[in-house]
N, C-alpha and C. Protein backbone atom coordinates (compact mmCIF):
# COMPACT_ATOMS: atom_id res chain seq x y z
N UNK A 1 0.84 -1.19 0.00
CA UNK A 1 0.00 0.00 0.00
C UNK A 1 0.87 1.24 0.00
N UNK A 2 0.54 2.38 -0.95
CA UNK A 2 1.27 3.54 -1.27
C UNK A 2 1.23 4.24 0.29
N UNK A 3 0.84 4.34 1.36
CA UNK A 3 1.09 4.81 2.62
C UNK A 3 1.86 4.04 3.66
N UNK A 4 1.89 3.34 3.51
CA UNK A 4 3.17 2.12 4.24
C UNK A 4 4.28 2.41 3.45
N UNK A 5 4.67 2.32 2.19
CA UNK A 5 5.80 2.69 1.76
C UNK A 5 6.23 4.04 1.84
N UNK A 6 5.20 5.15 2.12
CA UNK A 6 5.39 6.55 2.67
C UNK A 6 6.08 6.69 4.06
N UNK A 7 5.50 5.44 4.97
CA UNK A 7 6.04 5.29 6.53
C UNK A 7 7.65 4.96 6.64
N UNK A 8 7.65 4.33 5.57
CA UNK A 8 8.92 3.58 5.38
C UNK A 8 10.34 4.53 5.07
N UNK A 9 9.85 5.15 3.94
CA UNK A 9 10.70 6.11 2.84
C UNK A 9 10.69 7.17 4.09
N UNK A 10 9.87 7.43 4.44
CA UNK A 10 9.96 8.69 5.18
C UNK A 10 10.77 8.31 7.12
N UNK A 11 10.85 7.14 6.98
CA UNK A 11 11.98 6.68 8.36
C UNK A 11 12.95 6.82 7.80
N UNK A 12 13.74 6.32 6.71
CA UNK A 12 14.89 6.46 5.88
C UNK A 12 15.50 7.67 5.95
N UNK A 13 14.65 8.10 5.11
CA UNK A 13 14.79 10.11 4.92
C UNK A 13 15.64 9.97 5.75
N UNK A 14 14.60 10.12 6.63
CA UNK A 14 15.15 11.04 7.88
C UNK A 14 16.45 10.20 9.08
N UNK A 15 16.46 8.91 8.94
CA UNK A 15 17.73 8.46 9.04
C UNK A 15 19.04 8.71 8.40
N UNK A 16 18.84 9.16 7.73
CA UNK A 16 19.45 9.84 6.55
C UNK A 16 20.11 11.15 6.65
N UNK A 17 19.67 11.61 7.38
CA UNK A 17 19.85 13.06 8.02
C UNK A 17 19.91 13.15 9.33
N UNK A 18 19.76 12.04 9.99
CA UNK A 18 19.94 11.54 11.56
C UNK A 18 18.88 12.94 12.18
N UNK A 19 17.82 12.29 12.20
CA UNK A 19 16.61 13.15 12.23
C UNK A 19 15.54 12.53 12.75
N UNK A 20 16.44 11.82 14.78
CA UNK A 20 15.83 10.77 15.17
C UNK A 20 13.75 11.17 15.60
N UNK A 21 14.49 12.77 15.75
CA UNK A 21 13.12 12.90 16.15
C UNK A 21 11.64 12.41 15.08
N UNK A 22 12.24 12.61 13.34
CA UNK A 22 10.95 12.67 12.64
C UNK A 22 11.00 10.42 12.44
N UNK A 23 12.42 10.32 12.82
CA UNK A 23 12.03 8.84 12.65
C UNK A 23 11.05 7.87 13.64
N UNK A 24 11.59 8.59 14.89
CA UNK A 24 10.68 7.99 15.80
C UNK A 24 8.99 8.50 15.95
N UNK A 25 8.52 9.79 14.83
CA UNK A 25 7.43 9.75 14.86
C UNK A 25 6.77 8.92 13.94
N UNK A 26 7.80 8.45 13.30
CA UNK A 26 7.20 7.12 12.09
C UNK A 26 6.61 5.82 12.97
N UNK A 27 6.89 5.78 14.30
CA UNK A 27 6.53 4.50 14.99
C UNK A 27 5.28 4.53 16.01
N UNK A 28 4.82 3.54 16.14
CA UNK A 28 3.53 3.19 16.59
C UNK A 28 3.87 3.74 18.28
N UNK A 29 3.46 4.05 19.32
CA UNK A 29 3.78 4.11 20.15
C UNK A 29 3.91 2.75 21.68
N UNK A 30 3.29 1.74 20.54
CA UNK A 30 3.50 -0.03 21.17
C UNK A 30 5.13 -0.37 20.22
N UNK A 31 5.57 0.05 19.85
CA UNK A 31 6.62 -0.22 18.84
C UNK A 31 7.19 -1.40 19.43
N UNK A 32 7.98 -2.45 19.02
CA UNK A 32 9.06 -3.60 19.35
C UNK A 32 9.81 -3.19 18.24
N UNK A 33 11.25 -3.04 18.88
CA UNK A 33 12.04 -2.99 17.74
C UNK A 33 13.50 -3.99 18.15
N UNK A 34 13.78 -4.80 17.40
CA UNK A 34 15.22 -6.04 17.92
C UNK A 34 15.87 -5.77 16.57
N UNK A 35 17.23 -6.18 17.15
CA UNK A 35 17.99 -6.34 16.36
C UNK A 35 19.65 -7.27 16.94
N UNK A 36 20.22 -7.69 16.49
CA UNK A 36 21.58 -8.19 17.15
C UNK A 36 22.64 -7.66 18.22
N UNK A 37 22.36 -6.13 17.85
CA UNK A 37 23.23 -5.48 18.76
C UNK A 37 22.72 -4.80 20.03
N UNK A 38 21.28 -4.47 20.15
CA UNK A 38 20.83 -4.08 21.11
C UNK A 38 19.43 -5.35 21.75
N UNK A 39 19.26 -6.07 21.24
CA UNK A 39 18.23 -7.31 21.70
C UNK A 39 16.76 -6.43 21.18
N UNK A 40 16.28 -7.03 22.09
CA UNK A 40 14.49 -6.34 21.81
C UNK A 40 14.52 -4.98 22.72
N UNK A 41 14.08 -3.86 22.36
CA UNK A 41 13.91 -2.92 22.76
C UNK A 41 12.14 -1.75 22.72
N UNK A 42 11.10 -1.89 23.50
CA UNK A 42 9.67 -1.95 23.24
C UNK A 42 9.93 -0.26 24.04
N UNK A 43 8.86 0.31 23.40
CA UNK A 43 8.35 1.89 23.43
C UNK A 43 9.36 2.77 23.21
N UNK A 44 9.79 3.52 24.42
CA UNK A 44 10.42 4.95 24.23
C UNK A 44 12.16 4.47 24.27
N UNK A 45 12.43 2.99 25.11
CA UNK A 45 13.55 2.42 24.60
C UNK A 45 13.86 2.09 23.12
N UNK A 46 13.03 1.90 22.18
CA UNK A 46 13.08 1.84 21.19
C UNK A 46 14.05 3.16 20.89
N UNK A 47 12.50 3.97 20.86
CA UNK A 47 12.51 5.28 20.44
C UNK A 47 14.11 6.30 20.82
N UNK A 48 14.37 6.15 21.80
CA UNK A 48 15.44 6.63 22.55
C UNK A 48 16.97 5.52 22.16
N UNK A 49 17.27 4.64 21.32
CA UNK A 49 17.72 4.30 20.73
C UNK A 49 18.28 4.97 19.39
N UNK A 50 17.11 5.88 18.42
CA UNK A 50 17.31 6.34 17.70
C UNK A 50 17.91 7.54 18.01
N UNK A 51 17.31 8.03 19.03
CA UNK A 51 17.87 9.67 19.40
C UNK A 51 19.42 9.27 19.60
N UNK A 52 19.70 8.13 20.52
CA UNK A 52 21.26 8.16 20.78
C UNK A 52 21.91 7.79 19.34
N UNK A 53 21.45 7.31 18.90
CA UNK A 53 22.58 6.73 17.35
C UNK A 53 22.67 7.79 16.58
N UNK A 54 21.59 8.77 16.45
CA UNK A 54 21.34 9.83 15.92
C UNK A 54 22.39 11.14 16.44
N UNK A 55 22.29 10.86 17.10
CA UNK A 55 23.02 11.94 18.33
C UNK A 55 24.26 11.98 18.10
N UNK A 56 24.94 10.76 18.22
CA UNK A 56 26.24 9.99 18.36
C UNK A 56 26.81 10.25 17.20
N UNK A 57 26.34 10.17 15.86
CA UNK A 57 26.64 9.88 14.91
C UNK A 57 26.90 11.91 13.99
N UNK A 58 26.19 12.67 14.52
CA UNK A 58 25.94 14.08 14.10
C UNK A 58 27.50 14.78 13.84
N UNK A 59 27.90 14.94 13.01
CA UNK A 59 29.34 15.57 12.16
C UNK A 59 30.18 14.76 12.30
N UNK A 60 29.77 13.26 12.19
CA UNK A 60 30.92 12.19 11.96
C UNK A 60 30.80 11.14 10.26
N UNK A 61 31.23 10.80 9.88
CA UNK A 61 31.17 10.12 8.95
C UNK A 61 30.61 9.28 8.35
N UNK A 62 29.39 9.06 9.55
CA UNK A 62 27.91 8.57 9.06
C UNK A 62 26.96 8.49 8.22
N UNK A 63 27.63 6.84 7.25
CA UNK A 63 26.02 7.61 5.88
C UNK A 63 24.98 5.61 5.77
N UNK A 64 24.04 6.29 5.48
CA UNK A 64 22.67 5.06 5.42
C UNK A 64 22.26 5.27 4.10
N UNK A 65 22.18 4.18 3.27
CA UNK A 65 21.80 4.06 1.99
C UNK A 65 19.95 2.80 2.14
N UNK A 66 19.35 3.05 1.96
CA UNK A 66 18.40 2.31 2.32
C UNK A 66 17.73 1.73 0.40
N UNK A 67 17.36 0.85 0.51
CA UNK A 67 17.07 0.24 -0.81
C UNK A 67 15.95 -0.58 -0.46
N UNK A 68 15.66 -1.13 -2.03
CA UNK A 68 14.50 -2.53 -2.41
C UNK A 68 13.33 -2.60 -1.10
N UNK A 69 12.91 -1.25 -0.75
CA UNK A 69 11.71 -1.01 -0.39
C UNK A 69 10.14 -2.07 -0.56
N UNK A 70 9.74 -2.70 0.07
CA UNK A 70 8.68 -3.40 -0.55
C UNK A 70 7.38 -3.32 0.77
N UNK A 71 5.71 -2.72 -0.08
CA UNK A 71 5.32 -3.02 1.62
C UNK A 71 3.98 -3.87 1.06
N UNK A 72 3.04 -4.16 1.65
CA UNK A 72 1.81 -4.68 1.62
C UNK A 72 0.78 -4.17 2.64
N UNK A 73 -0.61 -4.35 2.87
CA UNK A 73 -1.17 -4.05 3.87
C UNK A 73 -0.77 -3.84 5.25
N UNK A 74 -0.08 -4.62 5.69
CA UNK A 74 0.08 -4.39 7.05
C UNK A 74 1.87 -4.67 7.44
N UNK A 75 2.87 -4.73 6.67
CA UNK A 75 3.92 -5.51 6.51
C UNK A 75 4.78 -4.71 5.34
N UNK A 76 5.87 -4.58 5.68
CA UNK A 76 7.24 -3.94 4.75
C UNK A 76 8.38 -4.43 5.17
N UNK A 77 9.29 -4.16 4.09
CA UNK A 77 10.44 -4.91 4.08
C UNK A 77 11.64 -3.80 3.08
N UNK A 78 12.68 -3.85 3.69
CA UNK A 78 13.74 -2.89 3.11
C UNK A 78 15.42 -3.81 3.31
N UNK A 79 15.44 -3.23 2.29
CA UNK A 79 17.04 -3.45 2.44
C UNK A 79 18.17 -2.46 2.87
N UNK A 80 18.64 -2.13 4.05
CA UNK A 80 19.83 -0.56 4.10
C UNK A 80 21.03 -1.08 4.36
N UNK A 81 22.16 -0.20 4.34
CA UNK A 81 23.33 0.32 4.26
C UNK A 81 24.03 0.60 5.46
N UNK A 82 24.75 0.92 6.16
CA UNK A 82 25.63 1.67 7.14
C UNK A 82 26.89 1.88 7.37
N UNK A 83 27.56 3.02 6.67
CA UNK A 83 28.70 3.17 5.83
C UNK A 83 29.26 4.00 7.54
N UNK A 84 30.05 3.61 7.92
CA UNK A 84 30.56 4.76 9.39
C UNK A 84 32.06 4.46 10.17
N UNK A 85 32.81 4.87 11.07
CA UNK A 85 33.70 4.82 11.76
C UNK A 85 33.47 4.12 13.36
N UNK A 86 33.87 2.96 13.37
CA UNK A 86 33.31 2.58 14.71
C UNK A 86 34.14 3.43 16.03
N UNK A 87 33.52 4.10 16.60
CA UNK A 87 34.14 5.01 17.63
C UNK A 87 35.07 3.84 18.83
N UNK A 88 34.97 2.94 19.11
CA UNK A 88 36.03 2.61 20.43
C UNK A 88 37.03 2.36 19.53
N UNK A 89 37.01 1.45 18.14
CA UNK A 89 38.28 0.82 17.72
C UNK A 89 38.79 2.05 16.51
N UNK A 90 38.19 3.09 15.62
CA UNK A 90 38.24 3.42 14.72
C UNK A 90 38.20 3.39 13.38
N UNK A 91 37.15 1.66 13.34
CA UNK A 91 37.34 0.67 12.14
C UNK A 91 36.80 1.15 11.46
N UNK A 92 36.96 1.08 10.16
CA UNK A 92 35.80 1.48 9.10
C UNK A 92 34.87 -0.14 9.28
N UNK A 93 33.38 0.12 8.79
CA UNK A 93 32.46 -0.27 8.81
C UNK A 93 30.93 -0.45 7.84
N UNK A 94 31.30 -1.27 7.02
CA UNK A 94 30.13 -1.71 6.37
C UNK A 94 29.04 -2.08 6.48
N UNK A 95 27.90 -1.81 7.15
CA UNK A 95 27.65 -3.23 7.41
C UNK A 95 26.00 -3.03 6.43
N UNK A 96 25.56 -4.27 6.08
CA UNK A 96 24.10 -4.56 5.38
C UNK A 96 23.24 -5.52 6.42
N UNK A 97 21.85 -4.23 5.94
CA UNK A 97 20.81 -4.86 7.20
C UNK A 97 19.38 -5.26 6.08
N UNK A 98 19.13 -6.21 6.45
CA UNK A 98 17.82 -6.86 6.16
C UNK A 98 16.68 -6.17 7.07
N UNK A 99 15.62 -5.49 6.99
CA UNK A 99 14.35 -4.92 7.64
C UNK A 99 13.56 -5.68 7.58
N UNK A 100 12.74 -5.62 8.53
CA UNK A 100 11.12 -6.13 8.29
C UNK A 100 10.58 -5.46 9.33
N UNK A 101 9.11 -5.09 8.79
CA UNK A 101 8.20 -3.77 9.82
C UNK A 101 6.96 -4.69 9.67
N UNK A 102 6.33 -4.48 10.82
CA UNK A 102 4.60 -4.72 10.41
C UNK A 102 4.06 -3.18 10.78
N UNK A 103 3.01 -2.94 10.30
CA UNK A 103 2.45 -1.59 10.08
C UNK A 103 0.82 -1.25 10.77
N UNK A 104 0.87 -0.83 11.55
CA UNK A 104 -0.20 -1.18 12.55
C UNK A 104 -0.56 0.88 12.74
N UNK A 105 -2.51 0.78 12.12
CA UNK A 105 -2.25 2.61 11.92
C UNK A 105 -1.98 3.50 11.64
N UNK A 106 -0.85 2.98 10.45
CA UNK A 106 -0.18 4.02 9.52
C UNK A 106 1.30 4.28 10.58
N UNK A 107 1.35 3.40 11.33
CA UNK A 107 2.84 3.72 12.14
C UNK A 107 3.24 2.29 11.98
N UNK A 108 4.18 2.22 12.47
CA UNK A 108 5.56 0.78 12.65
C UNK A 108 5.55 0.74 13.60
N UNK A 109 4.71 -0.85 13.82
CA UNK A 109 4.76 -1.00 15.47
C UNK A 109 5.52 -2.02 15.76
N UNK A 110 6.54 -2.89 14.59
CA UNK A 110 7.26 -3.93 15.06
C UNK A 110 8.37 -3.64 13.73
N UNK A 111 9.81 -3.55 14.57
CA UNK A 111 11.03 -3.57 13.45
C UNK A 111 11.88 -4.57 13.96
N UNK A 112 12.65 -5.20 13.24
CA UNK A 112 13.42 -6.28 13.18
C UNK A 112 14.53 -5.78 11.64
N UNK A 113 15.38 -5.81 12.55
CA UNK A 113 17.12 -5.21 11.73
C UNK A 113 17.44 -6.73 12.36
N UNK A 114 17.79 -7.31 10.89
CA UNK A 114 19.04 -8.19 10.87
C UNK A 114 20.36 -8.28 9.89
N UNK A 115 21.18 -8.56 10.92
CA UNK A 115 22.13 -8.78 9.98
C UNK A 115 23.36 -9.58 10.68
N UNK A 116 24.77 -9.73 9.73
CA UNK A 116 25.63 -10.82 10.04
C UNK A 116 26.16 -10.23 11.40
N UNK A 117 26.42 -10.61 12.27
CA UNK A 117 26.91 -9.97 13.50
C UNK A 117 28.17 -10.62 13.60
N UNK A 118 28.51 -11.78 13.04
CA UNK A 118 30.16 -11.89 12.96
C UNK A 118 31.15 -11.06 11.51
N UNK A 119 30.48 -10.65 10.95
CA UNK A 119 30.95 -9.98 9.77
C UNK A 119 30.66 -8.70 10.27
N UNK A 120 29.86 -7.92 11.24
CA UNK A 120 30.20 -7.00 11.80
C UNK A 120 31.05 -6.89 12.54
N UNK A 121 31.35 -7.77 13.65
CA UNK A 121 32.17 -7.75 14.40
C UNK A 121 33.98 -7.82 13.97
N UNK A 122 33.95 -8.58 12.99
CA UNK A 122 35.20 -8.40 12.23
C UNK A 122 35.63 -7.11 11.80
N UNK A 123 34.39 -6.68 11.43
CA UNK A 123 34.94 -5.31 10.77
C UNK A 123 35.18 -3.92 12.11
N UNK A 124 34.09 -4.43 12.80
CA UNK A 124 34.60 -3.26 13.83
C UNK A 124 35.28 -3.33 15.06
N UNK A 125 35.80 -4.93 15.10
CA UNK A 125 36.50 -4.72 16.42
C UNK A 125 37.77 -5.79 15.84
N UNK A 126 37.95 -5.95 14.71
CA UNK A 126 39.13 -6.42 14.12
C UNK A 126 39.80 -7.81 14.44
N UNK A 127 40.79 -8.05 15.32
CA UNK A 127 40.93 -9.39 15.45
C UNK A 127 40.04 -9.91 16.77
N UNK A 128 40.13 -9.16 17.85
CA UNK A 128 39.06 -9.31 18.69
C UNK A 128 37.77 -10.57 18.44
N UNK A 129 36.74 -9.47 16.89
CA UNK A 129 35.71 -9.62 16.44
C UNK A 129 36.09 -10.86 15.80
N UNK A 130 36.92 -11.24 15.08
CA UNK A 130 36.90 -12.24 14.32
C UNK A 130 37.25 -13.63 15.49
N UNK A 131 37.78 -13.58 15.98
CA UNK A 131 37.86 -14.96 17.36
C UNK A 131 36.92 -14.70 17.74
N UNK A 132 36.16 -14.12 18.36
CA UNK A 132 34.88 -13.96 19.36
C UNK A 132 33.52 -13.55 18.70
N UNK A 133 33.05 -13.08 17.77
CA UNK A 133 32.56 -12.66 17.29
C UNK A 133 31.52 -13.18 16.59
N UNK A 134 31.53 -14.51 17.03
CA UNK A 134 30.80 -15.23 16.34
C UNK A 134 29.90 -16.32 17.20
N UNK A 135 30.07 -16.20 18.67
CA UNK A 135 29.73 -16.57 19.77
C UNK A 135 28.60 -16.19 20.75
N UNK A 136 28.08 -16.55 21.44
CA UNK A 136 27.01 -16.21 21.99
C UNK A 136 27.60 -15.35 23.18
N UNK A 137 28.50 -15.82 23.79
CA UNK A 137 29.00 -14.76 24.73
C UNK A 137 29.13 -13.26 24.04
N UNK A 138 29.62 -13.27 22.87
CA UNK A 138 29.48 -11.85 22.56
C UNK A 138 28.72 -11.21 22.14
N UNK A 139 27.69 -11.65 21.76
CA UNK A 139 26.15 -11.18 21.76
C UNK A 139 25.77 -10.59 22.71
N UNK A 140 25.85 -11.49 24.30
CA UNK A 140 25.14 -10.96 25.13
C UNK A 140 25.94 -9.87 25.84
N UNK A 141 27.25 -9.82 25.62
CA UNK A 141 28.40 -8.81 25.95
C UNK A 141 27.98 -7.56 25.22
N UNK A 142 28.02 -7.53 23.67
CA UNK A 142 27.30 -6.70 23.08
C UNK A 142 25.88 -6.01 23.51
N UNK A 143 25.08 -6.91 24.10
CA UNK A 143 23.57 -6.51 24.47
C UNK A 143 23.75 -5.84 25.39
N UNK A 144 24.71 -6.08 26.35
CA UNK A 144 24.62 -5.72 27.56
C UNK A 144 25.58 -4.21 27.62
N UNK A 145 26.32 -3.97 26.93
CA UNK A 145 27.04 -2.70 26.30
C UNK A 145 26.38 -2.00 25.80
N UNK A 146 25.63 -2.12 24.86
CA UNK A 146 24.93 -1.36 24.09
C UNK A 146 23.79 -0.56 25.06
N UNK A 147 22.87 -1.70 25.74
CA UNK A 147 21.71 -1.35 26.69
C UNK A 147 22.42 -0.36 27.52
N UNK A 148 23.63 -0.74 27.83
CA UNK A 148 24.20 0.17 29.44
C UNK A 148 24.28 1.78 28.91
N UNK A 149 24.59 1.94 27.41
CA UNK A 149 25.28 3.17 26.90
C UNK A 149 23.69 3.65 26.70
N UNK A 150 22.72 3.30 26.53
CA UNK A 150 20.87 3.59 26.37
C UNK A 150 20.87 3.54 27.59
N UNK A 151 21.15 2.96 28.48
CA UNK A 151 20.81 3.91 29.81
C UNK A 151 21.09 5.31 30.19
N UNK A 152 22.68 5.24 30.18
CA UNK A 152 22.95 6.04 30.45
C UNK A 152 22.84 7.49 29.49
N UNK A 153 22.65 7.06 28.28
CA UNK A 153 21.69 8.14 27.53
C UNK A 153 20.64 8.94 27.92
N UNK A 154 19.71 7.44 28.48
CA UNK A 154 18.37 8.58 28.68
C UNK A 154 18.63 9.17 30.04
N UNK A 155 19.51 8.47 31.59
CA UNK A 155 19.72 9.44 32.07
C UNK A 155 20.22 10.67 31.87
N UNK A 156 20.96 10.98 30.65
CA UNK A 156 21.86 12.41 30.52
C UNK A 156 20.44 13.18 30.10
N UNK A 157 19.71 12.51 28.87
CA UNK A 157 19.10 13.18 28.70
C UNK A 157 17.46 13.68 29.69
N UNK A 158 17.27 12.96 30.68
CA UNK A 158 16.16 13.01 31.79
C UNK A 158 16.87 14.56 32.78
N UNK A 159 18.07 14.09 32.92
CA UNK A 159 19.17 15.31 33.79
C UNK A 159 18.62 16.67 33.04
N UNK A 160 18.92 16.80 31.44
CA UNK A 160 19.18 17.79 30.75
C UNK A 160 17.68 18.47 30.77
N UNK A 161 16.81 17.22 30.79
CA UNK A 161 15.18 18.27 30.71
C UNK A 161 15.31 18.61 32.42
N UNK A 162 15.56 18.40 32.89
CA UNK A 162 15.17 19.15 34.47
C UNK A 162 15.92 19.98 34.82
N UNK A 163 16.92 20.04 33.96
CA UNK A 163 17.79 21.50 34.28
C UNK A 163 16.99 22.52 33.41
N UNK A 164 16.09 22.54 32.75
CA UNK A 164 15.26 23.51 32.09
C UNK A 164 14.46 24.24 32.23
């Protein structure tokens, strides 16, 4: 349906421009969103996910190519890009993500990013990634890194609205 692929194109965009705010109004406010590097992440954790990557990423070398768009009634599917500098190691970084959304209201109330997580890990944490990287321990090492740095996100940012 030509308005699901509007929901879609128009999360891109604006990923695109790290423009977490108009992406996260693309989402349902029940949202589930998982992926390899951060696990399942439901509502404003979602949402607050984007603001930090968004955030993080603002006058650095960050680019998203998003492709082969496809949606149906209730269900879409994309193919993207993520061309960037991994900040702890300084790796360059390729990586290709497989999407899938279901579409609930004219919003995205379920996203699922997959992709190779040992072919990421190679690339951004180098020999490290390639011995370990392919293991379940580093998944949940990863999950548990990632979640800690989304914590401590939304505390900076909970701090920053009450100083206002």
């Amino acid at each position: 349906m030509k308005e699901n692929d509007n929901i879609i194109v128009d999360f891109y965009q604006a990923f695109e421009k790290l423009d977490a705010e108009k992406m996260v109004a693309c989402y349902h406010p029940d949202i589930t969103f998982q992926d390899p590097a951060f696990g399942v992440l439901k509502g404003e954790d979602a949402k607050n996910m984007w603001r930090m990557l968004c955030h993080s990423q603002k006058g650095k070398d960050f680019r998203v190519k998003a492709s082969e768009i496809e949606c149906s009634r209730d269900k879409a599917k994309a193919k993207w890009e993520a061309f960037y500098t991994f900040s702890q190691t300084g790796r360059k970084v390729h990586n290709s993500i497989h999407a899938e959304f279901e579409i609930k209201d004219g919003k995205i109330i379920k996203h699922v990013d997959s992709f190779n997580l040992y072919s990421w890990a190679k690339q951004a944490m180098g020999f490290k990634g390639l011995l370990l990287g392919w293991t379940g321990f580093f998944r949940k090492k990863l999950n548990a890194q990632t979640n800690k740095l989304l914590r401590k996100f939304i505390a900076n940012q909970e701090q920053q609205s009450n100083k206002k």
